[in-house]
Every structure is written in C-alpha cells, then in structure tokens.
Protein backbone atom coordinates (compact mmCIF):
# COMPACT_ATOMS: atom_id res chain seq x y z
CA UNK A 1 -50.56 -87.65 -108.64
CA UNK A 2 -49.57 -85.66 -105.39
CA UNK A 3 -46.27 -86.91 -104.18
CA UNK A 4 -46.15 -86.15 -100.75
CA UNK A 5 -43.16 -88.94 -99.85
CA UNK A 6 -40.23 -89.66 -101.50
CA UNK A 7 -37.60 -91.97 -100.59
CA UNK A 8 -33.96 -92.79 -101.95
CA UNK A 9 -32.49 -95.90 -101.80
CA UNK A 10 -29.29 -95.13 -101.46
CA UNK A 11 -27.52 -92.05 -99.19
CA UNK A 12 -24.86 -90.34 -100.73
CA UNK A 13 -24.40 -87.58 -103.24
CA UNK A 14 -26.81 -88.37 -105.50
CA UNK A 15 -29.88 -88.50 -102.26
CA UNK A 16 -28.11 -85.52 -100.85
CA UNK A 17 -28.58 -83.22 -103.77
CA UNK A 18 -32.04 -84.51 -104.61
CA UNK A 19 -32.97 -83.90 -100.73
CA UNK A 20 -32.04 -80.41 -101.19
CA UNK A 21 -32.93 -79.60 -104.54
CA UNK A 22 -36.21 -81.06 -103.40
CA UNK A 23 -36.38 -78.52 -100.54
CA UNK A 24 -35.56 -75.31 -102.18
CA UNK A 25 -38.28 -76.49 -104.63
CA UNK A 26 -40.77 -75.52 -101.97
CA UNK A 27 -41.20 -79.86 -101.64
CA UNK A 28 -43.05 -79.79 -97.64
CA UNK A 29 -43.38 -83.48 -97.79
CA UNK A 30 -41.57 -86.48 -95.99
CA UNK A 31 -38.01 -87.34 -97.43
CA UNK A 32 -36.31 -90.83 -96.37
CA UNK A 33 -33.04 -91.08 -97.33
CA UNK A 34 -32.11 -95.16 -96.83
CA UNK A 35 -28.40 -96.14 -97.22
CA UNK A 36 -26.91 -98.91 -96.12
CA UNK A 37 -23.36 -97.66 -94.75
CA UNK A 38 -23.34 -96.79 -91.23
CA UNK A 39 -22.78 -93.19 -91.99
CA UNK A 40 -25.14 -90.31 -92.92
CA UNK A 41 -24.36 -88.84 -96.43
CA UNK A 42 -20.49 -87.84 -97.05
CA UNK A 43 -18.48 -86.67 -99.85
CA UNK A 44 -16.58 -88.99 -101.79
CA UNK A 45 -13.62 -87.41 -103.47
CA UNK A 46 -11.46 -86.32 -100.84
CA UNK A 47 -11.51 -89.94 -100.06
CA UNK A 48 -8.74 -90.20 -102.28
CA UNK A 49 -6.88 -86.93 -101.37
CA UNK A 50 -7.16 -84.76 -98.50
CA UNK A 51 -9.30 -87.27 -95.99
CA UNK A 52 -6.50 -89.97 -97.10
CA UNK A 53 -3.38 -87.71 -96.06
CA UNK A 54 -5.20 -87.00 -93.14
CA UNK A 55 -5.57 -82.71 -93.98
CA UNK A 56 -9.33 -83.50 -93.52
CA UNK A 57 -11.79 -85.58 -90.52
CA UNK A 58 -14.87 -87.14 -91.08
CA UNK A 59 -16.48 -84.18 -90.38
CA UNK A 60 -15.64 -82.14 -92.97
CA UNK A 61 -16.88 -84.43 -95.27
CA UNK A 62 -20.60 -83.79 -94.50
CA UNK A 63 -22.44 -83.36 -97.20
CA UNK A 64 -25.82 -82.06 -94.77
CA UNK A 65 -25.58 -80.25 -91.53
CA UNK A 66 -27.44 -81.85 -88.62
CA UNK A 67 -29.21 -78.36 -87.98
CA UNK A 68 -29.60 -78.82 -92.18
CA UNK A 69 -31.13 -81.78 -91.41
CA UNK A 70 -33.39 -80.77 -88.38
CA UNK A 71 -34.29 -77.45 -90.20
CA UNK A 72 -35.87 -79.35 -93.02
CA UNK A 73 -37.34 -82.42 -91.50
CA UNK A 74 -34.79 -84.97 -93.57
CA UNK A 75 -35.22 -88.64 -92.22
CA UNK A 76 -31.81 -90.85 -92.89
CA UNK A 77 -31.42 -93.80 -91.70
CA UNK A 78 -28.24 -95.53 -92.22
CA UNK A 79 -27.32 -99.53 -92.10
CA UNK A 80 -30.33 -100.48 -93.79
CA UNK A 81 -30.04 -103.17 -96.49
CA UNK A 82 -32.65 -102.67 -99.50
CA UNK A 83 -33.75 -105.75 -101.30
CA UNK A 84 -36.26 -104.78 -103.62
CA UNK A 85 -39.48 -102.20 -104.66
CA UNK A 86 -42.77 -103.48 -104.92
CA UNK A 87 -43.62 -101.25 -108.26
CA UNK A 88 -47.17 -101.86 -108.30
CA UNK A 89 -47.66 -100.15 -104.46
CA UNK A 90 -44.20 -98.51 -104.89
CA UNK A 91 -43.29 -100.19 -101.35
CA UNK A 92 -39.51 -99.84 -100.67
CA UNK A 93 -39.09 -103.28 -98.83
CA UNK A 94 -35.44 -103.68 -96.62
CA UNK A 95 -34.44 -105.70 -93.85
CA UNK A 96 -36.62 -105.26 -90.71
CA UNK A 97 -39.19 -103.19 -92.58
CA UNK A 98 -40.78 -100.75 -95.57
CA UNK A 99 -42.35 -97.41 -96.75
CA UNK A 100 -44.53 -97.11 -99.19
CA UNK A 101 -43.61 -94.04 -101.50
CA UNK A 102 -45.02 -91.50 -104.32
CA UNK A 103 -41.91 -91.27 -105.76
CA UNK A 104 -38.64 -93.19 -105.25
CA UNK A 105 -34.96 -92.25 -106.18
CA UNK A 106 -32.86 -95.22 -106.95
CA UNK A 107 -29.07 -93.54 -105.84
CA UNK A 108 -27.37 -97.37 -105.69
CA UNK A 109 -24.36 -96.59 -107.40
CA UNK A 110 -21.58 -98.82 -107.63
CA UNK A 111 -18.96 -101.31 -106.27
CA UNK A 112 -15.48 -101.89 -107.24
CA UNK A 113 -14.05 -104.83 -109.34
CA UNK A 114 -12.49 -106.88 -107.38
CA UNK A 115 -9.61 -109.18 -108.25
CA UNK A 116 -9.01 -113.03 -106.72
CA UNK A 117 -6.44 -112.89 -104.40
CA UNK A 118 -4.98 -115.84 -102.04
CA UNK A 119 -2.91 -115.75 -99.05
CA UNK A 120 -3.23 -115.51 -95.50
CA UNK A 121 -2.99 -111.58 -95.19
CA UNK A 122 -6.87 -110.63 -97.14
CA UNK A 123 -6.52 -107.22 -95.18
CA UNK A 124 -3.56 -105.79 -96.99
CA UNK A 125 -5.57 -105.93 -100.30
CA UNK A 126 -7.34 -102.51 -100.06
CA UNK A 127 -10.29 -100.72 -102.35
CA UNK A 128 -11.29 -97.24 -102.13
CA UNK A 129 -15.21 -96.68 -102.55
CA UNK A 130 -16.72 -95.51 -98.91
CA UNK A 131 -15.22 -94.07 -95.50
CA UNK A 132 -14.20 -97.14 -94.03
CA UNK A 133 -12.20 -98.42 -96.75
CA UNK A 134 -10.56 -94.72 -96.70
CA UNK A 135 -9.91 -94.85 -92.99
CA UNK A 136 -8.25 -98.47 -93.58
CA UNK A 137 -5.89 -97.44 -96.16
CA UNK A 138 -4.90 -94.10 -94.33
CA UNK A 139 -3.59 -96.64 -91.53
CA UNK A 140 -1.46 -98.18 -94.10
CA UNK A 141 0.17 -94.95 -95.86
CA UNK A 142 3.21 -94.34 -93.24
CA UNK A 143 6.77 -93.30 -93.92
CA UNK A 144 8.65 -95.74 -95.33
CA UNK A 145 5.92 -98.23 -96.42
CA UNK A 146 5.63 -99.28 -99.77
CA UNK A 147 2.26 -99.63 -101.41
CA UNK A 148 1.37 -101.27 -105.27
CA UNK A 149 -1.82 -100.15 -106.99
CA UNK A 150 -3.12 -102.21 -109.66
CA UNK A 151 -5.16 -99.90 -111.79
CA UNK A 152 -3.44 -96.26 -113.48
CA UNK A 153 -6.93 -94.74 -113.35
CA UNK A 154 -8.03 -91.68 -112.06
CA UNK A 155 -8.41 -93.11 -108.34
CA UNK A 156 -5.07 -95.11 -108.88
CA UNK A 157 -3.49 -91.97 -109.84
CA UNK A 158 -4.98 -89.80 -106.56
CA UNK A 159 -4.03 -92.33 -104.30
CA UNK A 160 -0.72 -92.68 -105.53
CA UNK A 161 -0.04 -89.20 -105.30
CA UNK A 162 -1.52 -88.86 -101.76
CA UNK A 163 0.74 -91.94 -101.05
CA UNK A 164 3.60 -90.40 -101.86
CA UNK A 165 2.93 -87.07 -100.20
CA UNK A 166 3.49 -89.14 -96.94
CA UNK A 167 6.60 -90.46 -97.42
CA UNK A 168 5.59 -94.37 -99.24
CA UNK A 169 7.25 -96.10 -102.31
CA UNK A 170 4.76 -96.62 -104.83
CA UNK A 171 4.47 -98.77 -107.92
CA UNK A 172 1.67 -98.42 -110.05
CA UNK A 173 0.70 -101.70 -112.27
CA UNK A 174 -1.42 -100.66 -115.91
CA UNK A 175 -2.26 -102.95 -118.01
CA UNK A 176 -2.94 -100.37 -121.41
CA UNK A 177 -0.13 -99.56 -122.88
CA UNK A 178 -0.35 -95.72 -122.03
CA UNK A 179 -1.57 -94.41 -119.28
CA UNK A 180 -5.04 -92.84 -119.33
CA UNK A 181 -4.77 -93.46 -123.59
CA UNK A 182 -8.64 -94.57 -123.59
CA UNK A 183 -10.32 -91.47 -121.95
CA UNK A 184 -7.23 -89.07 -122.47
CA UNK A 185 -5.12 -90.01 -125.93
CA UNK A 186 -2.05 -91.68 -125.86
CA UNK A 187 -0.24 -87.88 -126.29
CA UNK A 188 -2.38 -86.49 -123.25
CA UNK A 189 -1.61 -89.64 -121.64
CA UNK A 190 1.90 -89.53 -121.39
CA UNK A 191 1.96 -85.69 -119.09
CA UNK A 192 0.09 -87.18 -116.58
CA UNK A 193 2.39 -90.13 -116.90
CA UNK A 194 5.13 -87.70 -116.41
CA UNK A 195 3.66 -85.81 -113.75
CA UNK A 196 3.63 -88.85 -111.72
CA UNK A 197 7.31 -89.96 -112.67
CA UNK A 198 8.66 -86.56 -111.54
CA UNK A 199 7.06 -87.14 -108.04
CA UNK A 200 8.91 -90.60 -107.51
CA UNK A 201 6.13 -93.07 -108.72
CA UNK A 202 7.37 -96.24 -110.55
CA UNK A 203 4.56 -96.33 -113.23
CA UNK A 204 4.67 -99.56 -114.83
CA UNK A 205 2.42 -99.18 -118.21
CA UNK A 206 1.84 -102.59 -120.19
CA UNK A 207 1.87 -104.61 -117.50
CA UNK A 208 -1.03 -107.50 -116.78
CA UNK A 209 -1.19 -108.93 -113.31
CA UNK A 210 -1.37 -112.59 -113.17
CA UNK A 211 -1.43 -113.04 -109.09
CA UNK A 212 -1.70 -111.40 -105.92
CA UNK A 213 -0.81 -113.18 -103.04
CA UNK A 214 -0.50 -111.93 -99.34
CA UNK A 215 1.27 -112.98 -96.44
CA UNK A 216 2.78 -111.98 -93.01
CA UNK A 217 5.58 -111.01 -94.81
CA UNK A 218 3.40 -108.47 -97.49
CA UNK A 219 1.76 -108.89 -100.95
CA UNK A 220 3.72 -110.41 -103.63
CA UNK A 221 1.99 -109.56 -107.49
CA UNK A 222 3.14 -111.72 -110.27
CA UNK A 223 2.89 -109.35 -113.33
CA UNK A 224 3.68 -110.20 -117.06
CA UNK A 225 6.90 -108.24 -116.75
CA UNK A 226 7.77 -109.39 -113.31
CA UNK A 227 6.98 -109.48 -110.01
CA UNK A 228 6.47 -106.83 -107.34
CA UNK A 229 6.49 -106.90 -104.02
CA UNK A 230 5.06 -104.28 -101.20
CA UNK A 231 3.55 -103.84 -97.81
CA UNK A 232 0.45 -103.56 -99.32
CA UNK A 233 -1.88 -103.12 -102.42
CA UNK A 234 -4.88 -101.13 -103.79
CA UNK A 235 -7.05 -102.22 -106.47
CA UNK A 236 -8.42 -99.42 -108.69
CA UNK A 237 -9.36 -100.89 -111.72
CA UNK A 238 -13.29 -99.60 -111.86
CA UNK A 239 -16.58 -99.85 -110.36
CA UNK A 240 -20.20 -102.21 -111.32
CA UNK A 241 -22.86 -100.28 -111.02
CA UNK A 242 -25.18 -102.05 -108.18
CA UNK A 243 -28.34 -102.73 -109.55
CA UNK A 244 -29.08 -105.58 -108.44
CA UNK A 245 -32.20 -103.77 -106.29
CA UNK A 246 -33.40 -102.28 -109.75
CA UNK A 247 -33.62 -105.91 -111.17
CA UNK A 248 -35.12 -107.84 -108.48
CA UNK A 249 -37.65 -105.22 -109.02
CA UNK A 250 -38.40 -105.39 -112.49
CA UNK A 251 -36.54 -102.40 -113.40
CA UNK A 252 -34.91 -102.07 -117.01
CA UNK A 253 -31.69 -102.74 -116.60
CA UNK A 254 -29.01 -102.82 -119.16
CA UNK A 255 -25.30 -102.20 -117.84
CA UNK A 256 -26.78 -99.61 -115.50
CA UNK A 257 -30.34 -98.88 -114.60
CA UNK A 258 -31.56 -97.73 -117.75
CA UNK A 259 -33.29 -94.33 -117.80
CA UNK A 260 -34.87 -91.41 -119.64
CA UNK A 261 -33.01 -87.77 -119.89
CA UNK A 262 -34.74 -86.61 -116.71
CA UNK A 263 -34.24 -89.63 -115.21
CA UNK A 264 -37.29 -92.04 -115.29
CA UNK A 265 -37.11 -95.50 -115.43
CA UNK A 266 -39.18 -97.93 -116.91
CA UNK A 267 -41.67 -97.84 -113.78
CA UNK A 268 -43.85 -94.80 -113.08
CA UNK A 269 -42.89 -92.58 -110.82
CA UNK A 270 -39.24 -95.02 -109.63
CA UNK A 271 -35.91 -92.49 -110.98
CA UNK A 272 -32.40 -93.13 -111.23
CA UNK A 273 -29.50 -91.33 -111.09
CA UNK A 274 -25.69 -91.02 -110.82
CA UNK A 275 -23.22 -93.84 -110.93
CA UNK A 276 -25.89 -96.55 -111.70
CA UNK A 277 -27.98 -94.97 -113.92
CA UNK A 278 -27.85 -95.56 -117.91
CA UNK A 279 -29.55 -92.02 -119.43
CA UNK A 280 -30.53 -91.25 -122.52
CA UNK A 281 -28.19 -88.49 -123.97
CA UNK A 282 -29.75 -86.22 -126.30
CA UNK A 283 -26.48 -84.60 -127.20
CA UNK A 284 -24.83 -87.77 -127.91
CA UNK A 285 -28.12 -90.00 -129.23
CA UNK A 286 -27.91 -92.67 -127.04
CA UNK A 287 -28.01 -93.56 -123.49
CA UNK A 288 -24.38 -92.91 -121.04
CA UNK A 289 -23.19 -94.28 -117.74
CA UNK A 290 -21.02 -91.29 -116.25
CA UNK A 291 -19.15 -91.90 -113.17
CA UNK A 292 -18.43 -88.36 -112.16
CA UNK A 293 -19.27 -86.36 -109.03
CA UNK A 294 -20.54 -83.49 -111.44
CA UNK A 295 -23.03 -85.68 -112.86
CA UNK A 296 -23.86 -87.29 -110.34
CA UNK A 297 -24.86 -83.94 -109.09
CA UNK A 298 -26.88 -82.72 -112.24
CA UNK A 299 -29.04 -85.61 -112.53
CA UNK A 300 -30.10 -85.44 -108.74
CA UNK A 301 -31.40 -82.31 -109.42
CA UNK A 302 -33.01 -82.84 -112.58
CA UNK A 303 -34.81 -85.95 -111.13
CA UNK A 304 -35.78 -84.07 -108.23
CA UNK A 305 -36.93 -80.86 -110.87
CA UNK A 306 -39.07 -83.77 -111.85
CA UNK A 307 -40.65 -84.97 -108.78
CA UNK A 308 -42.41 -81.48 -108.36
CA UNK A 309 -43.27 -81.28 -112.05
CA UNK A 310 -40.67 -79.19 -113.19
CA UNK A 311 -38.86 -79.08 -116.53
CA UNK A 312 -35.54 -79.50 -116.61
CA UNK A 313 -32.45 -81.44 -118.18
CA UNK A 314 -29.08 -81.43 -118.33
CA UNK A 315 -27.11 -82.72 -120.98
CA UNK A 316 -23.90 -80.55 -120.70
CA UNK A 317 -20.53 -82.37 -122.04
CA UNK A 318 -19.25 -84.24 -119.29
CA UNK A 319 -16.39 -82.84 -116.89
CA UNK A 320 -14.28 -83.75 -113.96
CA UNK A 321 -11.34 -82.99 -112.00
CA UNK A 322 -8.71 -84.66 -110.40
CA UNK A 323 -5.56 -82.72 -107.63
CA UNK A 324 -2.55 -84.83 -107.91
CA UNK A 325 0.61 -82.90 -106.29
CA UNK A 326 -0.35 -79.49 -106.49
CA UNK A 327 -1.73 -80.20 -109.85
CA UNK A 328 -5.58 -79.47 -110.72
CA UNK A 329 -6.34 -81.88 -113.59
CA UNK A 330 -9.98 -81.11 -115.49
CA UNK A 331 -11.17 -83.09 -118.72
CA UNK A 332 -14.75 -81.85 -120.28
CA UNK A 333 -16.62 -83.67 -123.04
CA UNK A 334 -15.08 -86.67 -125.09
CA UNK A 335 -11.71 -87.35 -126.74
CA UNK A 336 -13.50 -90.55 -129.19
CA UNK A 337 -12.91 -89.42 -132.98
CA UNK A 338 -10.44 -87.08 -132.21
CA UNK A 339 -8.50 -85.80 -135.69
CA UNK A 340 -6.37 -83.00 -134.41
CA UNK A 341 -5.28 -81.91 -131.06
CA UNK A 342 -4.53 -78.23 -130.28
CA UNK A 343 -2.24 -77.35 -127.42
CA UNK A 344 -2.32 -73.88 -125.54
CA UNK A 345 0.51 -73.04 -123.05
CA UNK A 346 3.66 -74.54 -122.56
CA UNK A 347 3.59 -78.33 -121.64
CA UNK A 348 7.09 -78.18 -119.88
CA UNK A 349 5.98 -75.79 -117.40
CA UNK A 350 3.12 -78.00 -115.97
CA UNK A 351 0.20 -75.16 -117.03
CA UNK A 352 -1.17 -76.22 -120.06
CA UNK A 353 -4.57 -76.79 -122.17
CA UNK A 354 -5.16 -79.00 -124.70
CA UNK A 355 -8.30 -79.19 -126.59
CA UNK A 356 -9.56 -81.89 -129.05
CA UNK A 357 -11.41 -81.19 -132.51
CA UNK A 358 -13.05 -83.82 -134.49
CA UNK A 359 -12.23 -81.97 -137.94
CA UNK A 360 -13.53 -78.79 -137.27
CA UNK A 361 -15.95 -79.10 -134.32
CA UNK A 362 -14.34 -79.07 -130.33
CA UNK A 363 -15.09 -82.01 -128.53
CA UNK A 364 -13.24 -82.19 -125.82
CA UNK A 365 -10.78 -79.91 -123.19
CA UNK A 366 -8.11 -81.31 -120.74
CA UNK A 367 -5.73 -78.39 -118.62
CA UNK A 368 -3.43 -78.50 -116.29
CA UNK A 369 -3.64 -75.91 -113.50
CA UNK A 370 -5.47 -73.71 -116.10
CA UNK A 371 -9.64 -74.78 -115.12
CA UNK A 372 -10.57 -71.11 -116.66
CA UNK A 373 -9.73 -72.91 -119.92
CA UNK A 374 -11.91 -76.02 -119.09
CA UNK A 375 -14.86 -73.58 -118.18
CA UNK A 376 -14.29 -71.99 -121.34
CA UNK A 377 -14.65 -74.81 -123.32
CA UNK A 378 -17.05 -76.40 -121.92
CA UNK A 379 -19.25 -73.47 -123.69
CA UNK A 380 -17.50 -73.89 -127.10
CA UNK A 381 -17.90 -77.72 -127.15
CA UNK A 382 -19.97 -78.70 -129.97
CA UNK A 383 -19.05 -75.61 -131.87
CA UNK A 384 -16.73 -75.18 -134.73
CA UNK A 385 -13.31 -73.24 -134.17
CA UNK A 386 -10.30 -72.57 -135.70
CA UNK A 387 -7.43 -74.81 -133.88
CA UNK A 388 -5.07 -71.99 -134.40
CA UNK A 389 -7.28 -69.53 -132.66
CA UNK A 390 -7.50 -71.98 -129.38
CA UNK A 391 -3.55 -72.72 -129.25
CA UNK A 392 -2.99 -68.83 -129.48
CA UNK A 393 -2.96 -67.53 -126.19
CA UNK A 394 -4.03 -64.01 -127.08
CA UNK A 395 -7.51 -65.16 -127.88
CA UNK A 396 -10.11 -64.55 -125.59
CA UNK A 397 -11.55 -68.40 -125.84
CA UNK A 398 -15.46 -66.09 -123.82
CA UNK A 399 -15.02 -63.83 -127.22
CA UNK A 400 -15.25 -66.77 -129.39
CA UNK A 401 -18.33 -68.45 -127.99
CA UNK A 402 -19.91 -65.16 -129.26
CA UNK A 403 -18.49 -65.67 -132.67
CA UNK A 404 -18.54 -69.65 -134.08
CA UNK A 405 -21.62 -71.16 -134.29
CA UNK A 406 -22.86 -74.69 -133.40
CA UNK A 407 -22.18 -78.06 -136.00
C-alpha cells in the first residue's frame, strides 16, 4: 500500500521525531500531528528543571521551528480531543471532525496517578506532566515557601532540587524503604539519597501517606510517621499510560498498547510508540513499557523507518539522565539480578561510576558527573568483563569492547 497520509494522535516527542524522521526519509506526503493540549509540540524534561526555575521560556522548549514547520508542510493542530480509530477505514474520529489515514501513529502517552485529596484548597495539590502544570508550580516555588512531594522518584527528585535552588523548604515523602532501591539498588540508592540531604532536602524514606488535606491555611499530609505540613504539594508517584483511544478501538492492549519491535500493533498499518506503548524486546524476550525521553525517541523513528518500508529496530539497553544540583545523573540497562556491583571513582567526591554484573555479564551502568562512562557501557552491556578491570580507572572501558565478547 502507498501511504501518502499519516497522522499521530498525540503531539509531543514521540509525533515530533516521527514527523521528522518521516521527512528526512524523503516522506512528500501529508503529516497531521493531532494533540489535544493547546500547545504545538514541546519538550518535556526541562519541565522539571530549567523551565521550572525559570532559566528557560516556553520558547525554548520547541521541539519544531515554525519555518521547520512551514518548510515541510507539517499540519498540527492542537486542542483536539481523539476518541477513537475506525480500523477498518483507518478514520481518526475526534471532536468536531476526522481524517482518514494510510498509516496512523498512536503517541498517547501517559497521565499521572493521582491521589484523593479533600479540602477546600484543590489548587495547591500540583502534578508535573505538560506546560501548564509546569507554569502552575513555577508560581508556587518562591523564597521562603515550603513545598512536600509525595513520590522520591526521578521527577520527585528534579523538582525537589529545582525547589530548592530557589530558596523553598522541601520534604520529600517515599514510601520504599530506600530511595530509588527498585530501579537503582538499595547501595546506589542511598548517594542520591545523600546528594539530596547535602542540599537541605528532608527526605523522609519509609513513609506511607494516609491523607492530604488542603486549606486556606496550606496542605496538611498525614503520613505513617507523622504529619507534615507545607504551602503546597506535588504528587510524583508515576504515570498510566492513556490508552484508552487504543481500546475503544480495538487495539491490543495489555498495560500499554501492546506492540511489535518496530512498533506495529495488532491493526494493520495503526503503530505505537513511547510512553504508552508495550514492545516486544528482543534483547530481553518479552515485551517493555519504557518511560524515557531516549526511547521515546528511538521508537518514533523506527516506526516512522517503517512507514516508508524501511528496516530498522532498536533494542539498545535502556538509558536516561537526570541534573539535580549541578549533578548529571545517567543509568543504562537494568539493575534486576544483580550479583556484584563494581564501583569506579571515588563516591565521596560526587564523580563516580558504578556498574552492575549479573555473575560475569554487565547489565547495567549508573555515574555521577562521569556520562563518558555511561556511553561506554552502554556498548559493553551484555558482554562479559572482569569487575576488577571496570573499577580500575586505568582501563580504557572503548579498549575492552574490542576485547570481551558477548554472553
């Protein structure tokens, strides 16, 4: 079939990438980019960081240039709220109207957990997922203020540090014993915890919340070692990934939007990617639901590889990165069956690497202000080293890539 439009439900990174990916392809047909914020596409992670301390505008978040956009004949249109596909015609229908398609991208992607909260004061219980709930934080963040976050996840942890960059008390409410101990290890854990406790943060691991209730006066959390009060509260504690679209249209859907490795659903010709979609791994057997800009990035382009009939696939170990303080955090691949952990650097001086080995075989990285060592090892994971050889800072981790072999 000659696909000659294709159209993304859904406008952020994941439509942005595939827009362009599509173009440099040599694509010439029509692209419809349908999102349902009232903004064109924007990058999400300085959310959290520089757009929240205010070092960066709207602007700057752009992920397309209007003369970008004109140059290449992109059509977005924003506000528009999708309610389901018609597979057989592969109709996009949405409020006030639809476009048939050759090809459709769902790019949904998620929503955060909420938690029930009472109280007369809803609007000092903030989230952080799109612009506007960035811009209504950043009002909050002022000298002097004090702000709780429920949730010592990534996004907990970058907002926290922003927080306190402009001058607020923060408490930070976990409910795992250690922070970061299920994607991290307990050990690996406990420097970030640290990181945060040398910046001012009360970091409360351990501890369940049972209430949040708002008033004139504030928010006031009950938590199962106390309670907490502050001026106002963030809840971080993950996203759902919205696919409610994908199932009133038929679409397999199985804690995400369930998808092949170049991501095709179960419909002909209707993709996934990103946040919401549930691909099949071939590196790990079995099908993943990554929540990271760098894959959300990957499989945009390997759908859109796909649209023009191109083979491609990317199944590289997972990676991210995080800037807390002046500290650039990156994690690549997976700490799960873990046996023995080798450290590189010197952990009190804040520049460190450690990697993780599953007997033998590296499966995962995590540095601190040392990302050469990430991109290192994201070429050794999978491989089998000597632990010595990675903690010994005269080895050249390039040289070994050349010299272990896979498992």
């Amino acid at each position: 079939m000659t696909v000659r439009t294709v159209v993304t439900v859904g406008a952020g990174q994941v439509a942005a990438v595939a827009a362009r990916t599509l173009r440099r392809r040599g694509f010439d047909g029509r692209i419809v980019l349908l999102g349902d914020e009232q903004h064109a596409p924007y990058q999400r992670p300085p959310l959290s960081k520089e757009f929240l301390a205010g070092r960066e505008g709207v602007d700057s978040l752009a992920l397309m240039t209007r003369k970008w956009l004109d140059a290449n004949d992109i059509d977005i249109r924003t506000g528009v709220s999708v309610q389901r596909i018609d597979t057989a015609t592969r109709t996009v229908e949405f409020d006030g109207g639809e476009i048939a398609a050759d090809a459709i991208v769902l790019a949904t992607g998620g929503r955060p957990r909420t938690l029930t909260t009472t109280g007369s004061r809803p609007d000092l219980v903030h989230y952080l997922r799109t612009l506007d709930d960035a811009t209504a934080l950043a009002a909050r963040l002022t000298p002097g203020s004090s702000l709780a976050i429920v949730g010592g996840g990534f996004i907990g942890l970058e907002i926290a540090a922003t927080a306190r960059s402009l001058g607020v008390t923060v408490t930070v409410l976990e409910q795992a014993e250690h922070l970061l101990g299920g994607i991290l290890g307990e050990q690996v854990g406990r420097h970030c915890a640290e990181l945060h406790h040398r910046n001012g943060v009360d970091l409360r691991a351990g501890t369940g919340v049972a209430s949040v209730t708002t008033s004139d006066d504030g928010v006031r959390i009950e938590t199962t070692t106390g309670i907490v009060e502050a001026d106002a509260v963030v809840v971080g504690i993950g996203i759902v990934p919205n696919t409610d679209i994908a199932a009133a249209s038929g679409l397999a859907v199985d804690g995400g939007i369930v998808v092949d490795a170049t991501g095709r659903t179960s419909v002909e010709n209707i993709y996934a990617a990103g946040d919401v979609a549930k691909r099949f791994s071939p590196r790990e057997g079995r099908h993943v639901r990554v929540e990271h800009f760098d894959n959300a990035n990957r499989q945009a382009a390997v759908v859109a590889d796909t649209i023009v009939g191109r083979q491609s696939l990317s199944d590289d170990p997972h990676w991210f990165w995080s800037d807390q303080y002046d500290t650039n955090i990156q994690f690549a691949g997976s700490s799960s069956g873990t046996t023995e952990l080798a450290v590189r650097g010197d952990t009190d001086s804040g520049e460190f690497s450690v990697f993780y080995l599953a007997g033998d075989v590296l499966t995962a990285a995590f540095a601190m202000d040392r990302g050469e060592d990430i991109m290192a090892a994201r070429e050794l994971i999978g491989r089998r080293v000597d632990a010595a050889l990675l903690a010994d800072e005269d080895t050249d981790l390039w040289e070994m890539y050349e010299e272990v072999e896979p498992a």
